[in-house]
C-alpha atoms as a PDB file:
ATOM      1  CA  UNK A   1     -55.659 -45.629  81.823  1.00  0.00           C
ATOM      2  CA  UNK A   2     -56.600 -45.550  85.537  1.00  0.00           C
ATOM      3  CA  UNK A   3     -52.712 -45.678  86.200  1.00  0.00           C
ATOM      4  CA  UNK A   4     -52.250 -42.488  84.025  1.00  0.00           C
ATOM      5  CA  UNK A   5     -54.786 -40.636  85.366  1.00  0.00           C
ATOM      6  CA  UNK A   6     -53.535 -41.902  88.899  1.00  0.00           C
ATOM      7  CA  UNK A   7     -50.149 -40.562  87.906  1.00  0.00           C
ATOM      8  CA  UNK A   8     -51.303 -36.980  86.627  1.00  0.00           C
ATOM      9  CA  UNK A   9     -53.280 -36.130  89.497  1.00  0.00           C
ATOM     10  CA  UNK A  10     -50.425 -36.892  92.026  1.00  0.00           C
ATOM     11  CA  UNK A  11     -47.735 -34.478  89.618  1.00  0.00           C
ATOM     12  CA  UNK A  12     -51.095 -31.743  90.082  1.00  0.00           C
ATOM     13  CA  UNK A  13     -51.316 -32.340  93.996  1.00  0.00           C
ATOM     14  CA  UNK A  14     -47.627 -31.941  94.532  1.00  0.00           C
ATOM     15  CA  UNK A  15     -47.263 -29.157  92.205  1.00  0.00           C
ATOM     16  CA  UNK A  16     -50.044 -27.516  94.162  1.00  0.00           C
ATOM     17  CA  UNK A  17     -48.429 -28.287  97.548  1.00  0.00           C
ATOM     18  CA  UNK A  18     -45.156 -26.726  96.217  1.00  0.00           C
ATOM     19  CA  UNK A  19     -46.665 -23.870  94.880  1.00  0.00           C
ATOM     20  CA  UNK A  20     -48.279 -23.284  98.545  1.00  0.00           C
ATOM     21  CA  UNK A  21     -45.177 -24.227 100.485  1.00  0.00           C
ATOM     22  CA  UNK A  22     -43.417 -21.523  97.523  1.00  0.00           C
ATOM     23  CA  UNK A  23     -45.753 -19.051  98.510  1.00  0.00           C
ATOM     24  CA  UNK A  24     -45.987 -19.029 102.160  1.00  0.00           C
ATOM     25  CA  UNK A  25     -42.329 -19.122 102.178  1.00  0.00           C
ATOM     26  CA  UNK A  26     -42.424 -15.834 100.166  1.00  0.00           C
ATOM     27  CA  UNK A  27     -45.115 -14.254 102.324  1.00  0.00           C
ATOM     28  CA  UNK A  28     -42.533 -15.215 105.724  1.00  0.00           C
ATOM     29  CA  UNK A  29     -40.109 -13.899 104.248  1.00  0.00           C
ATOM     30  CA  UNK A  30     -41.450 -10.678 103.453  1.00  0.00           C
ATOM     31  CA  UNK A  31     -42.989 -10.425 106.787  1.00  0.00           C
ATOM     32  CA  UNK A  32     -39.337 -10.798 108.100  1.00  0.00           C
ATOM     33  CA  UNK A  33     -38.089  -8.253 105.757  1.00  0.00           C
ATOM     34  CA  UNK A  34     -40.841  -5.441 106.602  1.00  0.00           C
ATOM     35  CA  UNK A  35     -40.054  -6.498 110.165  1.00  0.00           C
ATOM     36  CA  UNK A  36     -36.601  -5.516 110.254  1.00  0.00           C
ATOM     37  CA  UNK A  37     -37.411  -2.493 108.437  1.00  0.00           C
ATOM     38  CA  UNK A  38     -40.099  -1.419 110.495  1.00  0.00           C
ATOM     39  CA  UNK A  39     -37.780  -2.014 114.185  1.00  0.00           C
ATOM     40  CA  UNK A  40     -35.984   0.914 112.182  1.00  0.00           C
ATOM     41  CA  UNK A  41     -37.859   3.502 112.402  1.00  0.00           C
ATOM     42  CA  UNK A  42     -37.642   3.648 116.248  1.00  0.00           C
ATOM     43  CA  UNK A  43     -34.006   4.705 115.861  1.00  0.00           C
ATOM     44  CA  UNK A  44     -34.539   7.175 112.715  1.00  0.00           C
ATOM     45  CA  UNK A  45     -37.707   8.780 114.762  1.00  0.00           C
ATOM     46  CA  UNK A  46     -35.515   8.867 117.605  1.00  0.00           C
ATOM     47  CA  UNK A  47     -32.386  10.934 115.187  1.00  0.00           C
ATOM     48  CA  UNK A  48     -35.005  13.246 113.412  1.00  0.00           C
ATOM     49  CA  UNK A  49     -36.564  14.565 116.502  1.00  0.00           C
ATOM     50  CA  UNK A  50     -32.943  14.612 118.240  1.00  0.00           C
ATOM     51  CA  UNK A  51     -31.352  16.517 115.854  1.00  0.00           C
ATOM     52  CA  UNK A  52     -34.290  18.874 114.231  1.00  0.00           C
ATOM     53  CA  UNK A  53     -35.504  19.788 118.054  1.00  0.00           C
ATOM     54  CA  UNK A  54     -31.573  20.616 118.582  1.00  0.00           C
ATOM     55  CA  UNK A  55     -31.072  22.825 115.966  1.00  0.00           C
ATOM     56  CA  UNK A  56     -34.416  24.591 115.204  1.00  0.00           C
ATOM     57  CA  UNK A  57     -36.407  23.777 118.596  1.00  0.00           C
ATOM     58  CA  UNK A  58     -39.487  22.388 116.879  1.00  0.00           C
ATOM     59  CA  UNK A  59     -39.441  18.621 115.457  1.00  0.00           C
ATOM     60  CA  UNK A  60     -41.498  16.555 113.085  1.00  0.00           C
ATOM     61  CA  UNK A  61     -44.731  18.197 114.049  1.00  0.00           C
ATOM     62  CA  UNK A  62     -43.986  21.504 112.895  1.00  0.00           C
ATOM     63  CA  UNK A  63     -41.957  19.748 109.857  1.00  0.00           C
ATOM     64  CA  UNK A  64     -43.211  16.396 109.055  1.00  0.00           C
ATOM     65  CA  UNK A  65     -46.176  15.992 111.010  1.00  0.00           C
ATOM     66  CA  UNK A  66     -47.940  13.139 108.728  1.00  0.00           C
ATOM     67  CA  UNK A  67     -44.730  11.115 109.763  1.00  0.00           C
ATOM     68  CA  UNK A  68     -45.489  11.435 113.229  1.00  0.00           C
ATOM     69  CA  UNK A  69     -48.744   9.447 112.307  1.00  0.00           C
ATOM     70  CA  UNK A  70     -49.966  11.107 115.722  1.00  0.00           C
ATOM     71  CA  UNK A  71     -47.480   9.966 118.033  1.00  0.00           C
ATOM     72  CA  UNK A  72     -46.783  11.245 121.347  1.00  0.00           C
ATOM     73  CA  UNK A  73     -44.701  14.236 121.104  1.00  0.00           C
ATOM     74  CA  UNK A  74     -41.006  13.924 122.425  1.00  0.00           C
ATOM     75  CA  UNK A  75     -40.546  14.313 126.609  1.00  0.00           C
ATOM     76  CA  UNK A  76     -37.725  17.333 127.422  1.00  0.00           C
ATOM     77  CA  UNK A  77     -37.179  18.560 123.381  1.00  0.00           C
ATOM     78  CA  UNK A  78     -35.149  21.904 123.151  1.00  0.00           C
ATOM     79  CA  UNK A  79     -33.267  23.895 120.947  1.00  0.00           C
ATOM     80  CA  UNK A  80     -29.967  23.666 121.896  1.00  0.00           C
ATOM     81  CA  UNK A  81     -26.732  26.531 122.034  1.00  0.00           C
ATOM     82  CA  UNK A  82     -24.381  25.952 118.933  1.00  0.00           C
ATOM     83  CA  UNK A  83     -21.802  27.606 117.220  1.00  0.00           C
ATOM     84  CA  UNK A  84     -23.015  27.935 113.217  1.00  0.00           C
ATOM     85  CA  UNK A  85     -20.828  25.596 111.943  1.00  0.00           C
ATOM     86  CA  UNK A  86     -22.625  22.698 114.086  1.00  0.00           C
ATOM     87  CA  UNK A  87     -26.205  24.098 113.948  1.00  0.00           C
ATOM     88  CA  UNK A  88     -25.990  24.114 110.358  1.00  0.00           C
ATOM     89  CA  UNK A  89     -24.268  20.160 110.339  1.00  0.00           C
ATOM     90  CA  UNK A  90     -27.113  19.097 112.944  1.00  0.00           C
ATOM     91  CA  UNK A  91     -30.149  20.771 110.997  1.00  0.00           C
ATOM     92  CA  UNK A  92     -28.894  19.134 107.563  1.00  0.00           C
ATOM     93  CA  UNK A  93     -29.048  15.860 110.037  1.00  0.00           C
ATOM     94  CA  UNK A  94     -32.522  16.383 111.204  1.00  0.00           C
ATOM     95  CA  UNK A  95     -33.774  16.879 107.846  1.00  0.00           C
ATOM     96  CA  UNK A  96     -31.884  14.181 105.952  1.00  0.00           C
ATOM     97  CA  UNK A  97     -33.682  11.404 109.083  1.00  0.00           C
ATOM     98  CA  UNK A  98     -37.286  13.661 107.602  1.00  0.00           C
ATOM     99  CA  UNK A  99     -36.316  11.974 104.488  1.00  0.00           C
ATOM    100  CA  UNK A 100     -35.220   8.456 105.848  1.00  0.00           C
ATOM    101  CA  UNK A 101     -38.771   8.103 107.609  1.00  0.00           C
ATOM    102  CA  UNK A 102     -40.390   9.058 104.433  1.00  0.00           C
ATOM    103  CA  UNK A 103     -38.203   6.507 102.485  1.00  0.00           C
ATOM    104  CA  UNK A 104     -39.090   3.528 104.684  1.00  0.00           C
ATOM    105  CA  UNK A 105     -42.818   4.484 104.861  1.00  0.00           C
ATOM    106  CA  UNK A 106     -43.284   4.903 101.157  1.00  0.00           C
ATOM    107  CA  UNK A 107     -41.989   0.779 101.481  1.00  0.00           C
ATOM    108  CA  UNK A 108     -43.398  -0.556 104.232  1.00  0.00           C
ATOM    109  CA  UNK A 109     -46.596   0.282 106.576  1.00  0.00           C
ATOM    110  CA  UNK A 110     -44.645   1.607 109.493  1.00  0.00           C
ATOM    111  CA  UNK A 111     -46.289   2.846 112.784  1.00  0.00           C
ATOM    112  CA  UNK A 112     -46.226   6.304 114.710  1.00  0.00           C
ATOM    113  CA  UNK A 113     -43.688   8.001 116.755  1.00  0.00           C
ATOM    114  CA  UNK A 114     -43.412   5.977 119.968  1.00  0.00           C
ATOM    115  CA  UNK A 115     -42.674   8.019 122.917  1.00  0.00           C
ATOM    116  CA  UNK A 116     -39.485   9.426 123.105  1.00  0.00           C
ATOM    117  CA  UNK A 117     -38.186  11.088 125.742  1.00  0.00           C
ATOM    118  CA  UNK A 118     -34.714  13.385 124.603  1.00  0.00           C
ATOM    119  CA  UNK A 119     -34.732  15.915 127.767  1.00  0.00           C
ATOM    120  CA  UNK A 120     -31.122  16.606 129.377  1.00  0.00           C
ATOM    121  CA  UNK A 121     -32.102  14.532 132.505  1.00  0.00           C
ATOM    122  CA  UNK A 122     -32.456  11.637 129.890  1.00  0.00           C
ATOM    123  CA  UNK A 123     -28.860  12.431 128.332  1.00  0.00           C
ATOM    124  CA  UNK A 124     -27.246  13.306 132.179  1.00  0.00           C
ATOM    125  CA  UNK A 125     -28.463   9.551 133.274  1.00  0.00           C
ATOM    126  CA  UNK A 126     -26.378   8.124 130.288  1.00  0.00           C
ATOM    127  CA  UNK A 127     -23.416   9.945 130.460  1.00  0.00           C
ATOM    128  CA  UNK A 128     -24.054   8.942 135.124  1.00  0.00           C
ATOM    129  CA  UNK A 129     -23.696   5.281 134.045  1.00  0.00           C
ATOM    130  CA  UNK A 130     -20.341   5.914 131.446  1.00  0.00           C
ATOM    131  CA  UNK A 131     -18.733   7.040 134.067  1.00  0.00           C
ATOM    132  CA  UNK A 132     -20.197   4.624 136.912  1.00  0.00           C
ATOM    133  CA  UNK A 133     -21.020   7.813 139.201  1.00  0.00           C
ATOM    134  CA  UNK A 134     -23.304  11.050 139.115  1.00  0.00           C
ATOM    135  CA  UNK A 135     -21.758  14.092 137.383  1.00  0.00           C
ATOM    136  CA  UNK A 136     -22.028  17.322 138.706  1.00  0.00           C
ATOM    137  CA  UNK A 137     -23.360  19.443 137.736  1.00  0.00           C
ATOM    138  CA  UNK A 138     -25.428  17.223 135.616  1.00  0.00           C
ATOM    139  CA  UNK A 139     -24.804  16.296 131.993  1.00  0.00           C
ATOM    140  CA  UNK A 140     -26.771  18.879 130.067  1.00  0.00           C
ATOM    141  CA  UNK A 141     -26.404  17.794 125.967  1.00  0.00           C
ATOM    142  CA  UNK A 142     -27.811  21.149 125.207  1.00  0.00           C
ATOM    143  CA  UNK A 143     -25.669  23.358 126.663  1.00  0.00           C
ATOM    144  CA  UNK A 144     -22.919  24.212 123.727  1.00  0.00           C
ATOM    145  CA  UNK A 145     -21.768  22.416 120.808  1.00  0.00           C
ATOM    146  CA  UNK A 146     -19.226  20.209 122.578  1.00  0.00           C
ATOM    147  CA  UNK A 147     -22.082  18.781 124.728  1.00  0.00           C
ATOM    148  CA  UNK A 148     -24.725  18.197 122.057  1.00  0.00           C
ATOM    149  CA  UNK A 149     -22.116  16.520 119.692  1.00  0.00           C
ATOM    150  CA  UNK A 150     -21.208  14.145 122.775  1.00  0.00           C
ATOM    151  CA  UNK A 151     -24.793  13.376 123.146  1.00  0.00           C
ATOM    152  CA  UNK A 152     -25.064  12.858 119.307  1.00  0.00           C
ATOM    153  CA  UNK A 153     -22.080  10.435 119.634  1.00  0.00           C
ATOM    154  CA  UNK A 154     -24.694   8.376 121.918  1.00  0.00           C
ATOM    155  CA  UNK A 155     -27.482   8.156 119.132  1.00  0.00           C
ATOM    156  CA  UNK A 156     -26.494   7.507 115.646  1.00  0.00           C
ATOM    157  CA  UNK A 157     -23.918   5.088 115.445  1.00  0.00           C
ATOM    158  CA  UNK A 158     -26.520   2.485 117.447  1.00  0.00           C
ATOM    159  CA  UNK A 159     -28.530   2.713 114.679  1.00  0.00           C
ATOM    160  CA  UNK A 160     -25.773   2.386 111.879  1.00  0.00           C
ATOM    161  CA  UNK A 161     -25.227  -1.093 113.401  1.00  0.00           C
ATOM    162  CA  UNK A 162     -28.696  -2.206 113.456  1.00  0.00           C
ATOM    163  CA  UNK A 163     -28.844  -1.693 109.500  1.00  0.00           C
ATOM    164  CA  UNK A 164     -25.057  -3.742 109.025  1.00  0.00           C
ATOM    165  CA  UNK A 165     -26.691  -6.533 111.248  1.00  0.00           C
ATOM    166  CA  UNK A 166     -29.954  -6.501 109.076  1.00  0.00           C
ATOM    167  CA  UNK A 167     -28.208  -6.444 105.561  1.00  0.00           C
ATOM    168  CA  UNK A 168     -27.716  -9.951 105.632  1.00  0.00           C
ATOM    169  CA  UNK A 169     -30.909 -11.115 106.769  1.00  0.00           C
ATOM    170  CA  UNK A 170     -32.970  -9.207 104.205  1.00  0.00           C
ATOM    171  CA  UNK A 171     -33.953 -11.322 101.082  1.00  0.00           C
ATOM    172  CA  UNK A 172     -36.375  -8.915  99.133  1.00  0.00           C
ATOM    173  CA  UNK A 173     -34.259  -6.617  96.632  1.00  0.00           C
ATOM    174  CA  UNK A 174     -36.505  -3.661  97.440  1.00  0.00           C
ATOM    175  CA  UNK A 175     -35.695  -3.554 101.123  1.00  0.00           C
ATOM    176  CA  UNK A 176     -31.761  -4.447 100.413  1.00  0.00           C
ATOM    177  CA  UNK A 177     -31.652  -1.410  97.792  1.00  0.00           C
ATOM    178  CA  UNK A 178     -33.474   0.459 100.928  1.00  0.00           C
ATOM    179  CA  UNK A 179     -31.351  -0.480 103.803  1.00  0.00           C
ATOM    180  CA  UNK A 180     -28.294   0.179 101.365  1.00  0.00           C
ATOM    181  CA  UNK A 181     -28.737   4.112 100.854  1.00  0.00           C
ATOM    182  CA  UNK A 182     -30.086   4.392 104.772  1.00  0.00           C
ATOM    183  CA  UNK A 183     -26.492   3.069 105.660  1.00  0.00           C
ATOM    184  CA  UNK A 184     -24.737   5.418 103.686  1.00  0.00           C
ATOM    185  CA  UNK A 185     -26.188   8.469 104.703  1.00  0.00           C
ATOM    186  CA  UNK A 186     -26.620   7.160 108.455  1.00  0.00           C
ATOM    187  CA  UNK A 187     -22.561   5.889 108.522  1.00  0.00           C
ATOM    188  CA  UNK A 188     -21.725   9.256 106.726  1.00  0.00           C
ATOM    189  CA  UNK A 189     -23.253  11.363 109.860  1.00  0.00           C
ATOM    190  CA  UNK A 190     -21.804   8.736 112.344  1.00  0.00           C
ATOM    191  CA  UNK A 191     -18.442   9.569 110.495  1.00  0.00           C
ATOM    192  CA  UNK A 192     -19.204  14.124 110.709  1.00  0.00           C
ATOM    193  CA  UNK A 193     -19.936  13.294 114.696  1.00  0.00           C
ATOM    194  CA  UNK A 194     -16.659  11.726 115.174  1.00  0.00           C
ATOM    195  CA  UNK A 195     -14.773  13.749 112.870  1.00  0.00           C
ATOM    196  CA  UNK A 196     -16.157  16.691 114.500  1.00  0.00           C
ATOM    197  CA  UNK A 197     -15.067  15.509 118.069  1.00  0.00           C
ATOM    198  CA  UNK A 198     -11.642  14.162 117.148  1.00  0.00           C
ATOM    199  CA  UNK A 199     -10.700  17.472 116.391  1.00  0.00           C
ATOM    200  CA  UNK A 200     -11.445  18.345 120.065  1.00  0.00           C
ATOM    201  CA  UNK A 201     -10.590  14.829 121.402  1.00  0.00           C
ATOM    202  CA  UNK A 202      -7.966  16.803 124.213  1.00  0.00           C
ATOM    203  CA  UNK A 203      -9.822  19.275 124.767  1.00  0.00           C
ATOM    204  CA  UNK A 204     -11.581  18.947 128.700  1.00  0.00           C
ATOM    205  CA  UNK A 205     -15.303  19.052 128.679  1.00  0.00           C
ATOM    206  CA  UNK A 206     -16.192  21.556 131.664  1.00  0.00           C
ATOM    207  CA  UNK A 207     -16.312  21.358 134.298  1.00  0.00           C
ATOM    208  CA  UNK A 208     -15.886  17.885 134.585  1.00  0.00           C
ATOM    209  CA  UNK A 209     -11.989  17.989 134.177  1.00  0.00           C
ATOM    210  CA  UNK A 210     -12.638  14.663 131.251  1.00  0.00           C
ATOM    211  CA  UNK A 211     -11.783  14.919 128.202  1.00  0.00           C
ATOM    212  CA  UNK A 212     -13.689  14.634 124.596  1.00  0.00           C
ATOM    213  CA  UNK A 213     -11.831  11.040 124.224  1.00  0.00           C
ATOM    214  CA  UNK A 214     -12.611  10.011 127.886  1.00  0.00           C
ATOM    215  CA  UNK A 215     -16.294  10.988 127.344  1.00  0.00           C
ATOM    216  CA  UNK A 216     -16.890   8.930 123.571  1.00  0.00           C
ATOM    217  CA  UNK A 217     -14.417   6.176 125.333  1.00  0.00           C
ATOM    218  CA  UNK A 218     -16.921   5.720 128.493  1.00  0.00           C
ATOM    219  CA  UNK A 219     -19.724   6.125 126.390  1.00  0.00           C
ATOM    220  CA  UNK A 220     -18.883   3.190 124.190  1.00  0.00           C
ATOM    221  CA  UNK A 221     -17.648   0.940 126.490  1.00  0.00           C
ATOM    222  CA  UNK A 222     -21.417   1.538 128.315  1.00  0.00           C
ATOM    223  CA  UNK A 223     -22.648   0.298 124.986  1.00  0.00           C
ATOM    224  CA  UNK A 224     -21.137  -2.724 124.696  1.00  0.00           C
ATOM    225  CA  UNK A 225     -21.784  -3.260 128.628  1.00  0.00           C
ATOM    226  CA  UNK A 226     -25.482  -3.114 127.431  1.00  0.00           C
ATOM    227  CA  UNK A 227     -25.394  -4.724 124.178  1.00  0.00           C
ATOM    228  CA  UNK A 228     -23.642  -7.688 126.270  1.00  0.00           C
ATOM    229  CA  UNK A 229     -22.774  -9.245 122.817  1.00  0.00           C
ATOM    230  CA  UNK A 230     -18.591  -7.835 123.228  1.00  0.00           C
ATOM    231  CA  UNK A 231     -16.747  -5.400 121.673  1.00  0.00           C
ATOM    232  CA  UNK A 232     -18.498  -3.712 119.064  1.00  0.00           C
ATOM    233  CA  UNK A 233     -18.079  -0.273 120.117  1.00  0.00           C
ATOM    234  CA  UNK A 234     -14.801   2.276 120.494  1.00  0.00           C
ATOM    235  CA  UNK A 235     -14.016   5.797 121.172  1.00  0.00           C
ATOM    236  CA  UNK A 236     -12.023   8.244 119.512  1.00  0.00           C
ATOM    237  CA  UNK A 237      -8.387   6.616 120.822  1.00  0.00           C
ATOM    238  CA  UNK A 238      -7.979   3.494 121.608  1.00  0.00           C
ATOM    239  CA  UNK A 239      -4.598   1.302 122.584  1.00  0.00           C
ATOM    240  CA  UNK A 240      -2.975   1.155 119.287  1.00  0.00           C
ATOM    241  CA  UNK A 241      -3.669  -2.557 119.327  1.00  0.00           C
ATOM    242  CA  UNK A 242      -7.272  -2.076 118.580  1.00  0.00           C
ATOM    243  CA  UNK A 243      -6.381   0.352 115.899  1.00  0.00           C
ATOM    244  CA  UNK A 244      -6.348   0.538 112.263  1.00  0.00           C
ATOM    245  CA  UNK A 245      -4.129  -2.422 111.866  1.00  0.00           C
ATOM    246  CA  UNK A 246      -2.703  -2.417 115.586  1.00  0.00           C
ATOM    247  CA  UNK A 247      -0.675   1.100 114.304  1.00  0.00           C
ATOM    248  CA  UNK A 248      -2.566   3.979 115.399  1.00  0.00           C
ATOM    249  CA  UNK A 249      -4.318   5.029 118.245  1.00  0.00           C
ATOM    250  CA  UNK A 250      -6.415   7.033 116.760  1.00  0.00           C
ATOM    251  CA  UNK A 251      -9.715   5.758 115.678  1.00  0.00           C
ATOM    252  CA  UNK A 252     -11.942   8.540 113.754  1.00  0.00           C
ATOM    253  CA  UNK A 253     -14.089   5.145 112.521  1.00  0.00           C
ATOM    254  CA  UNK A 254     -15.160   2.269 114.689  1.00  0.00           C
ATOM    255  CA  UNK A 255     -14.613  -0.970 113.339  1.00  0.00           C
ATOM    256  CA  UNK A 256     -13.226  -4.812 113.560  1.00  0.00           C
ATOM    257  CA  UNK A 257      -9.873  -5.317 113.053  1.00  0.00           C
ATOM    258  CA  UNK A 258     -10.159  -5.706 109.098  1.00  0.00           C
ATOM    259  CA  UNK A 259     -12.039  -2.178 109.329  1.00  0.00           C
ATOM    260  CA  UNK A 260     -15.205  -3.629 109.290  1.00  0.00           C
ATOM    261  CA  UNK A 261     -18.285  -1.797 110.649  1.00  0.00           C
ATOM    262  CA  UNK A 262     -19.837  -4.076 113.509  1.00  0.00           C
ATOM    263  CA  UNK A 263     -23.082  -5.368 113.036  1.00  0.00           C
ATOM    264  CA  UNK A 264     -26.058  -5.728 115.942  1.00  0.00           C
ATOM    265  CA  UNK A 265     -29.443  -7.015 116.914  1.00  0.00           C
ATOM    266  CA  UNK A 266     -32.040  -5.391 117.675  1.00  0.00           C
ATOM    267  CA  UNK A 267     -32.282  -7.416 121.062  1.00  0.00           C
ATOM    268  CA  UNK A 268     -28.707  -5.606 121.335  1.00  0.00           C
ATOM    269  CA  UNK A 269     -30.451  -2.549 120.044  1.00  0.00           C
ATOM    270  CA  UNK A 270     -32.879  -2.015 122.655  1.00  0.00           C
ATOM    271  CA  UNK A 271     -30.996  -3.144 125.064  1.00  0.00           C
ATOM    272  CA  UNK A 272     -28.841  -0.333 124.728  1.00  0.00           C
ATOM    273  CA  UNK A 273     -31.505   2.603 123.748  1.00  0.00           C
ATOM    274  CA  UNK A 274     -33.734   1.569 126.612  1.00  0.00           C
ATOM    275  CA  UNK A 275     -30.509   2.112 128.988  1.00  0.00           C
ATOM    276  CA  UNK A 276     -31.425  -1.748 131.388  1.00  0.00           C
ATOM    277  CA  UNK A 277     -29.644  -3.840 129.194  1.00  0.00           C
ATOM    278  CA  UNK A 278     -32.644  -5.699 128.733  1.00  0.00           C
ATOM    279  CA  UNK A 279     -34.689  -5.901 125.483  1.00  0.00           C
ATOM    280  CA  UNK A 280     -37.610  -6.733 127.897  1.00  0.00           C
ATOM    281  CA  UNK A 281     -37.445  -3.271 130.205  1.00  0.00           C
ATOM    282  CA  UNK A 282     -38.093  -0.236 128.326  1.00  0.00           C
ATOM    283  CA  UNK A 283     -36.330   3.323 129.885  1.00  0.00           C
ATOM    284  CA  UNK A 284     -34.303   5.692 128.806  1.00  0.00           C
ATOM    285  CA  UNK A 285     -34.889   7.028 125.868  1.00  0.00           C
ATOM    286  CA  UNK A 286     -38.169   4.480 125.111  1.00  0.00           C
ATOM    287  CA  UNK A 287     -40.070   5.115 128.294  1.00  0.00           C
ATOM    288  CA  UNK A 288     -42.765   2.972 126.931  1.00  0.00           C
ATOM    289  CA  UNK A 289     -41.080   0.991 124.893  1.00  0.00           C
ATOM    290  CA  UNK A 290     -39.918   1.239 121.259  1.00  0.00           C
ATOM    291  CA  UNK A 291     -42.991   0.338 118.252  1.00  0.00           C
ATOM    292  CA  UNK A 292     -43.041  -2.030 115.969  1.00  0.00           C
ATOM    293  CA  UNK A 293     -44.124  -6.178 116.280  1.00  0.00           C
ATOM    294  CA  UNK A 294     -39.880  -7.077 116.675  1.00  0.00           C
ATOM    295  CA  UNK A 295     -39.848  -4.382 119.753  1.00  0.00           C
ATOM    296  CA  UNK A 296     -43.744  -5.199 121.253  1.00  0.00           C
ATOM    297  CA  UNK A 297     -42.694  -9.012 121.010  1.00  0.00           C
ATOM    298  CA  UNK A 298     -39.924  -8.276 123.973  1.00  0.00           C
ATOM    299  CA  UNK A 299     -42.793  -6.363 125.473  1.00  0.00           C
ATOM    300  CA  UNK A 300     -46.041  -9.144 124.749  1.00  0.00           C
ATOM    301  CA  UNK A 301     -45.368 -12.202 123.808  1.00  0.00           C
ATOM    302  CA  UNK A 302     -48.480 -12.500 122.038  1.00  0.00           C
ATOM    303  CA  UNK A 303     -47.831  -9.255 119.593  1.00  0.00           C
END
């Protein structure tokens, strides 16, 4: 009798313990889950104020301001010079990343809009380090149409990889089905932005005597200088053996030589939108660094 009792309450005590281990194990992995999500919302606050500021002149505080949870408004915002076609393209944009913020903070808890800074100096000290040497005049991404879509060529795509690389880390079925329809829409504008400047990919951006091509070529090459994880970044024409099957040199779509879209990190990430190709040195377009516990933990150890 003592042996049977003995023997029940060691199956109780290890059905306990795996029922804990079970459950912690659920509650890290939908910490990691909300994480990733979260780190996401740095790049889609970064895209909504981009792009609504660019085509209207007034961002998520005159459109979404409970988004904005009372975040800093954006350093150097403007409305910038386009031709209809591109205003209209760039204000569907802005309010499609309205809707993306929404989405992920309907899932998760999120945080508010870190401080971002999107003024033309920002965008002319990118487009300096492409090209390894000051332009002059300087780079000003609100100028015209060619210039803004350059500078949108800088924003989107970096985010597009951050949600291929955190596809197959995700384990919760809510935040896969999430991620899935952000990468659609967010690969689909990637995809307008490119389309949009392959049509001009001759054409010489004045008055800098470079061309559309030379500009998206410099600018992803500084990206994967950053990311400092290798090629996961091309311009619009490439050498034809980093084309579509090593036939064309044309290359409307980045991706791996099965057509794949790359996948990053956000180390990479931040590495890149901070501009010091270091996740620990926050600049360029994340002044004071990005928000979010993946981002602060580059920042603090102890976030």
């Amino acid at each position: 009798m003592a042996l049977h009792t003995f023997s029940i309450a060691v199956l109780l005590t290890s059905l306990i313990l795996f029922t804990l281990k079970s459950y912690s194990l659920e509650l890290n992995i939908t910490d990691s889950d909300v994480d990733r999500i979260e780190f996401a919302l740095n790049l889609e606050f970064l895209e909504a104020e981009f792009f609504l500021n660019g085509a209207t002149g007034v961002g998520l505080d005159a459109n979404a301001p409970e988004l904005a949870q009372g975040g800093p408004p954006p350093i150097g915002a403007q409305m910038a010079l386009l031709d209809p076609l591109t205003q209209g393209v760039i204000l569907q944009f802005g309010l499609q990343e309205v809707g993306h913020l929404r989405a992920i903070k309907n899932t998760v808890k999120g945080f508010p809009r870190p401080l971002l800074d999107i003024s033309k100096e920002s965008f002319a000290r990118v487009m300096d380090n492409a090209f390894g040497q000051p332009l002059h005049p300087p780079f000003d991404p609100y100028a015209n149409s060619i210039n803004y879509l350059l500078a949108s060529y800088v924003i989107p795509y970096v985010g597009l990889t951050g949600y291929v690389g955190t596809i197959p880390n995700l384990q919760g079925t809510t935040y896969k089905k999430l991620v899935a329809g952000l990468v659609g829409v967010e690969s689909g504008q990637d995809a307008v932005i490119r389309a949009l400047l392959y049509e001009y990919r001759d054409s010489i951006v004045l008055p800098y005597a470079k061309s559309v091509a030379e500009f998206t070529n410099r600018i992803s090459m500084l990206r994967n200088k950053l990311g400092n994880e290798g090629l996961k970044d091309e311009g619009l024409v490439v050498p034809i053996s980093e084309g579509a099957e090593g036939k064309v040199r044309g290359n409307v779509l980045a991706a791996d030589k099965d057509s794949l879209s790359y996948a990053r990190t956000p180390e990479e990430i931040l590495r890149i939108v901070y501009g010091s190709g270091d996740e620990h040195v926050p600049a360029g377009f994340f002044p004071k660094g990005a928000n979010g516990r993946t981002a602060r933990s580059y920042l603090n150890p102890a976030a």
